[in-house]
N, C-alpha and C. Protein backbone atom coordinates (compact mmCIF):
# COMPACT_ATOMS: atom_id res chain seq x y z
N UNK A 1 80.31 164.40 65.45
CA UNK A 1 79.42 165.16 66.29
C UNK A 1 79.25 164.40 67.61
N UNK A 2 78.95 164.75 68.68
CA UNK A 2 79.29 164.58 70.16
C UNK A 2 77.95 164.88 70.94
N UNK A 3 77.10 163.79 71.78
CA UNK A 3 76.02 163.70 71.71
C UNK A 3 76.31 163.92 73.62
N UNK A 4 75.71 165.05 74.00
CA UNK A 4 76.25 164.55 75.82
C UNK A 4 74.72 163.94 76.43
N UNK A 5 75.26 162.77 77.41
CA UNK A 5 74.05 161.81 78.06
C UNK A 5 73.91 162.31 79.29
N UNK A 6 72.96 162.10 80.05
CA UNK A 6 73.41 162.63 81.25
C UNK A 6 74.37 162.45 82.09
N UNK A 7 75.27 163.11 82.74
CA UNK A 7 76.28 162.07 83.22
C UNK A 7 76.78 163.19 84.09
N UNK A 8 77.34 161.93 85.37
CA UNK A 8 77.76 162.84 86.57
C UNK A 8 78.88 162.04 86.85
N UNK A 9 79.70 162.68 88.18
CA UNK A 9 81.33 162.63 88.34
C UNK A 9 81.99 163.10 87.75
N UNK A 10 83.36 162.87 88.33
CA UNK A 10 84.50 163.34 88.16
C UNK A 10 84.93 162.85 86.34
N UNK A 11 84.34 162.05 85.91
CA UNK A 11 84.68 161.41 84.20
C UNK A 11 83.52 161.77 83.91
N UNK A 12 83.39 162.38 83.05
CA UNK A 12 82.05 162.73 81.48
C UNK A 12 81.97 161.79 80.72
N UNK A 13 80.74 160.99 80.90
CA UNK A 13 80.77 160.17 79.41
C UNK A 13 80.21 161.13 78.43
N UNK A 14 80.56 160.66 77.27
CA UNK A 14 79.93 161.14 75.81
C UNK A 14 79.83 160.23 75.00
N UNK A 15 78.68 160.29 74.05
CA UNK A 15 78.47 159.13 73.06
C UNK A 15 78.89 160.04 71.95
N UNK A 16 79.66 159.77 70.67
CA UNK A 16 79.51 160.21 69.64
C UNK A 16 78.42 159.34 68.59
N UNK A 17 77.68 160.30 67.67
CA UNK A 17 77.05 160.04 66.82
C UNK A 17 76.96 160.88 65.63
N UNK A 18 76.69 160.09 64.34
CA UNK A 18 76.81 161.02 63.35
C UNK A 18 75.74 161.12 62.67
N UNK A 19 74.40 161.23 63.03
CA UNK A 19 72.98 161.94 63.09
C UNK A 19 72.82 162.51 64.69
N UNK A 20 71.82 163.64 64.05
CA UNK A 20 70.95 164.44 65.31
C UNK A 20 69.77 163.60 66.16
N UNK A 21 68.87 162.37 65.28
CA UNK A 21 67.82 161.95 66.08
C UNK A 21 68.51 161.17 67.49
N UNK A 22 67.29 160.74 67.98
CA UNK A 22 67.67 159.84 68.80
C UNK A 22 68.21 158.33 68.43
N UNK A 23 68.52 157.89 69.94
CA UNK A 23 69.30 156.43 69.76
C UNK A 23 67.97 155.55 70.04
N UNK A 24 68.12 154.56 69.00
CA UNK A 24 67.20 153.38 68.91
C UNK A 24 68.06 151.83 68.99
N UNK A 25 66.96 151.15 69.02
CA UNK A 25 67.50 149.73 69.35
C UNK A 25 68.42 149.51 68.20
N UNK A 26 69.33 148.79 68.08
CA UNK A 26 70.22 148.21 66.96
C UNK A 26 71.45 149.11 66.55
N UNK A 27 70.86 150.62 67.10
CA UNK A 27 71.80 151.58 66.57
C UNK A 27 73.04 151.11 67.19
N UNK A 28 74.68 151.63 66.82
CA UNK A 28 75.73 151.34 67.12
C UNK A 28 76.12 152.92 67.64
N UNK A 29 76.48 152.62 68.99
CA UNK A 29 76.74 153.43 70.14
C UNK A 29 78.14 153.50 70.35
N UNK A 30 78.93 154.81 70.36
CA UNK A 30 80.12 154.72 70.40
C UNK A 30 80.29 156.04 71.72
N UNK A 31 81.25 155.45 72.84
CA UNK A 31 81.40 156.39 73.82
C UNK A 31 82.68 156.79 73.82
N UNK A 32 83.29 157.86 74.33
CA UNK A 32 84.49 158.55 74.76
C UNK A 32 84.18 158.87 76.17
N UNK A 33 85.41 159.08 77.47
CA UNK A 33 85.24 159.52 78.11
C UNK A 33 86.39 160.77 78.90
N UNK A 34 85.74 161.43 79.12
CA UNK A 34 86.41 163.39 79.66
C UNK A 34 87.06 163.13 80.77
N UNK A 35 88.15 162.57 81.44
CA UNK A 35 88.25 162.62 82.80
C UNK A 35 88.39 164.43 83.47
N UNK A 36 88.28 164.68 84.54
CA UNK A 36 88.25 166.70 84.94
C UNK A 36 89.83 166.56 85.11
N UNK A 37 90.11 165.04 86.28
CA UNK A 37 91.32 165.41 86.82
C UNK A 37 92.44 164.57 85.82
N UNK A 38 93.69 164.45 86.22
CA UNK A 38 94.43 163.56 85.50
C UNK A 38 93.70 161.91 85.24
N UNK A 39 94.30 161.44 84.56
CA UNK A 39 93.74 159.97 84.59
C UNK A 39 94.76 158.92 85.22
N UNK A 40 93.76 158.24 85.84
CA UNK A 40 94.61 156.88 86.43
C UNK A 40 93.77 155.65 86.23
N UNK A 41 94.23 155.10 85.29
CA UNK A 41 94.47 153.73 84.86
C UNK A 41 94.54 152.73 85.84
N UNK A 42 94.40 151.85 86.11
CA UNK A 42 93.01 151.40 84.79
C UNK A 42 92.11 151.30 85.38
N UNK A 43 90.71 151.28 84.59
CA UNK A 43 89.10 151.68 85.04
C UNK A 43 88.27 150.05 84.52
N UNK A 44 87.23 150.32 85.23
CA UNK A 44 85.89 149.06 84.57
C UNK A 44 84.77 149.80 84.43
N UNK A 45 84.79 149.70 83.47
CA UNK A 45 83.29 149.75 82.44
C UNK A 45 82.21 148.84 82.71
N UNK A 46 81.20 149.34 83.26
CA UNK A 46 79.72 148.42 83.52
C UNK A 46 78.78 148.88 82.90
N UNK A 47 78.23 148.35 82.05
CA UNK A 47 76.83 148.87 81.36
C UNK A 47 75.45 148.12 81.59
N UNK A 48 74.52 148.56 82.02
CA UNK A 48 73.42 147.88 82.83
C UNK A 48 72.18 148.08 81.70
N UNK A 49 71.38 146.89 81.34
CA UNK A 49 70.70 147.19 80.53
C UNK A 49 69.29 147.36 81.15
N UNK A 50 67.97 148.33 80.69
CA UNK A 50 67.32 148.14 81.54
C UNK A 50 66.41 147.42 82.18
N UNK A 51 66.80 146.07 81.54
CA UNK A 51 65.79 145.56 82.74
C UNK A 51 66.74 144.43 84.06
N UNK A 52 68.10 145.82 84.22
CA UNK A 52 68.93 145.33 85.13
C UNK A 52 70.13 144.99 85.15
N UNK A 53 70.09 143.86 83.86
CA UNK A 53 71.00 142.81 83.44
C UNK A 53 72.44 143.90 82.72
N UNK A 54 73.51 143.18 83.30
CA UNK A 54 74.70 143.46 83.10
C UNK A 54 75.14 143.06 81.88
N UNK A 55 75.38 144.05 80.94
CA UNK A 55 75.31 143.42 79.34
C UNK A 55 76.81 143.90 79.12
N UNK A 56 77.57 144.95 80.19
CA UNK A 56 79.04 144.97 79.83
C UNK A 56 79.57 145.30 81.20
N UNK A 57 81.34 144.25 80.88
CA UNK A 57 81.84 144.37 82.77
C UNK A 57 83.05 143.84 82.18
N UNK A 58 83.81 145.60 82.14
CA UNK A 58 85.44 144.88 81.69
C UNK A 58 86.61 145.90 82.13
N UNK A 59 87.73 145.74 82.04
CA UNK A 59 88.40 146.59 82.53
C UNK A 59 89.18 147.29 81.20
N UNK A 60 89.00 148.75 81.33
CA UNK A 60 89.96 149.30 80.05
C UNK A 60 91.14 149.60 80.61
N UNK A 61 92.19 149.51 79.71
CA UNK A 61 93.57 150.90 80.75
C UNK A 61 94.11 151.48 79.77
N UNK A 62 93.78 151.70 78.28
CA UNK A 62 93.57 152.80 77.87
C UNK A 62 92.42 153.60 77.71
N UNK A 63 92.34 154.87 78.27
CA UNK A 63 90.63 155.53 78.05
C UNK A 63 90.45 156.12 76.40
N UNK A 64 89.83 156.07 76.57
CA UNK A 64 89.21 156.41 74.79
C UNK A 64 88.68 158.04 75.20
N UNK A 65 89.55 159.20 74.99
CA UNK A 65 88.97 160.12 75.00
C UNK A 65 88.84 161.16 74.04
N UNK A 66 88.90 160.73 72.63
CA UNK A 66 88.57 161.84 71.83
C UNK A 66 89.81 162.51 71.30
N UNK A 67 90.86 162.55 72.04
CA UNK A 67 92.25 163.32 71.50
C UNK A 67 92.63 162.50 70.79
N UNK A 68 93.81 163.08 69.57
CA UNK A 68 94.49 162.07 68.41
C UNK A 68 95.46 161.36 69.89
N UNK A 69 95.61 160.11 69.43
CA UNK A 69 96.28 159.11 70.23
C UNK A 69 95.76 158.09 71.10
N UNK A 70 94.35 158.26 71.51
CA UNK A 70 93.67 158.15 72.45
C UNK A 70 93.26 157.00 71.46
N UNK A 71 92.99 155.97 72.66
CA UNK A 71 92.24 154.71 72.53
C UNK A 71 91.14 154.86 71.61
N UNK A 72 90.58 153.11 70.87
CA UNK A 72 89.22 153.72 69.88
C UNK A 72 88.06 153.85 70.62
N UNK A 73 86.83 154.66 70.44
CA UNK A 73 85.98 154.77 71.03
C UNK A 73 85.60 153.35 71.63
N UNK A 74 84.35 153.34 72.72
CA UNK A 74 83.91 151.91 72.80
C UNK A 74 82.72 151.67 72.46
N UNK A 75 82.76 150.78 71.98
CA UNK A 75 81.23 150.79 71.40
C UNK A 75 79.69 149.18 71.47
N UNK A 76 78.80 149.88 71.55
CA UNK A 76 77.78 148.75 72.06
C UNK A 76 76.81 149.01 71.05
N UNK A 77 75.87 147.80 70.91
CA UNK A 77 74.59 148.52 70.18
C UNK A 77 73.42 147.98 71.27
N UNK A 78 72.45 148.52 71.54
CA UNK A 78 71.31 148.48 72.12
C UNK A 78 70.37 147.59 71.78
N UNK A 79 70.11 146.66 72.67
CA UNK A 79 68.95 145.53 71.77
C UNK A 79 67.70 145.67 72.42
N UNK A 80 67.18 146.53 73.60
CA UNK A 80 65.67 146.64 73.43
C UNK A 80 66.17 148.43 73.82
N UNK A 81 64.74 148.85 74.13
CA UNK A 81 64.29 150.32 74.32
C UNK A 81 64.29 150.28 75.91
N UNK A 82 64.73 151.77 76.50
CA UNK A 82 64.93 151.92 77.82
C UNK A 82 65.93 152.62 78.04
N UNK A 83 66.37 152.48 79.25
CA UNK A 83 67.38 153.49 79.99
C UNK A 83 68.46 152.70 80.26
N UNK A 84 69.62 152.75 79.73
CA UNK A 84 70.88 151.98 79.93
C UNK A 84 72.11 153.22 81.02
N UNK A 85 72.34 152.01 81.93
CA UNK A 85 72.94 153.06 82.91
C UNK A 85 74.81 152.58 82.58
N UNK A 86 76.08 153.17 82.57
CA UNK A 86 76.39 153.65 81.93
C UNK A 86 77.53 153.87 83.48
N UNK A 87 78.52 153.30 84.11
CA UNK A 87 79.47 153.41 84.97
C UNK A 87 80.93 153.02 84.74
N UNK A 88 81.99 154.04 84.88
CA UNK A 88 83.27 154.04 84.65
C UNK A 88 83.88 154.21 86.01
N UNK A 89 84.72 153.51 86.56
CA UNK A 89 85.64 153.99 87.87
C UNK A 89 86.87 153.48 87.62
N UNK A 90 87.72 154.71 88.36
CA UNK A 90 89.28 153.99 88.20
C UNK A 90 89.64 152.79 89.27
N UNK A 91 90.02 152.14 88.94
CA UNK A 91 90.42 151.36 90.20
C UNK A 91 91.81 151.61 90.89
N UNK A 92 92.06 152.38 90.71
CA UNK A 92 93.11 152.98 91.39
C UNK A 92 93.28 154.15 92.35
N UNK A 93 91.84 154.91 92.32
CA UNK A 93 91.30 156.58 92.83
C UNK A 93 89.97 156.37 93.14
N UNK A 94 89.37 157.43 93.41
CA UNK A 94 88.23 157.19 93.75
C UNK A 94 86.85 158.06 92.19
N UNK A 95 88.19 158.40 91.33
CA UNK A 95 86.92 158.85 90.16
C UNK A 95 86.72 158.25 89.65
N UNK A 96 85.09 158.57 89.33
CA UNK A 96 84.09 157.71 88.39
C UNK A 96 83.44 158.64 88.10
N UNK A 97 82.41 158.04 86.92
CA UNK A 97 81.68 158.75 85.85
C UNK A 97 80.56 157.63 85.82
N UNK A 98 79.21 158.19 85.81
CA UNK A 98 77.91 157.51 85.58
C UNK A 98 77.13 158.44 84.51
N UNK A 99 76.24 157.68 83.67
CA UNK A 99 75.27 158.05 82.56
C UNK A 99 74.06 157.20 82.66
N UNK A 100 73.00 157.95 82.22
CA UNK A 100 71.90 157.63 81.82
C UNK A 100 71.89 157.86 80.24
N UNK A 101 72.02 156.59 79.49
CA UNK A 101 71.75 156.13 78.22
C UNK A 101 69.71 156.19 77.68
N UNK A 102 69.16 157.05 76.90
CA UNK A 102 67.73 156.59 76.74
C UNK A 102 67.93 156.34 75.58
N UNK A 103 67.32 155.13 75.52
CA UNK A 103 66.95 154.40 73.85
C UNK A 103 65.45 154.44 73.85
N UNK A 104 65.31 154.93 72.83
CA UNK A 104 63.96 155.13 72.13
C UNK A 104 63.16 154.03 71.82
């Protein structure tokens, strides 16, 4: 099941999860991402936790999007409550994808 966060640009993030409630601290967070246009490789992943701090900063160049073949999801777990912000860009183009993550 496929949970959509808020998310804007040209890439869709999506978290999959396999309950309906919300995401809480500890839970294990698994994302895929939609590019609209073709994809170009390779991208960095930044995940901002909220009170700022950069808790992920890496480069993928396979995207994890949900089709058989496709990279494994990526996944984080959340260690306090808040709004985790949530940025993908190619470094090669100018698309990117941003989310607002809320942990309960």
């Amino acid at each position: 099941m496929s949970h959509v966060i808020e998310s804007s640009g040209e890439i869709e993030i999506i978290s999959l999860v396999s309950r309906t409630k919300r995401f809480e601290p500890g839970d294990r967070i698994q994302l895929i991402f939609k590019p609209i246009d073709a994809q170009t490789p390779p991208y960095k992943l930044r995940i901002v936790s909220p009170t700022g701090k950069g808790i992920v900063d890496t480069i993928i160049r396979d995207l994890p999007t949900g089709e058989p073949q496709s990279a494994a999801p990526f996944e984080f777990s959340p260690a306090v409550p808040g709004v985790y912000v949530v940025e993908l860009r190619s470094m090669k183009s100018s698309a990117y994808g941003k989310a607002d993550l809320k942990i309960d």
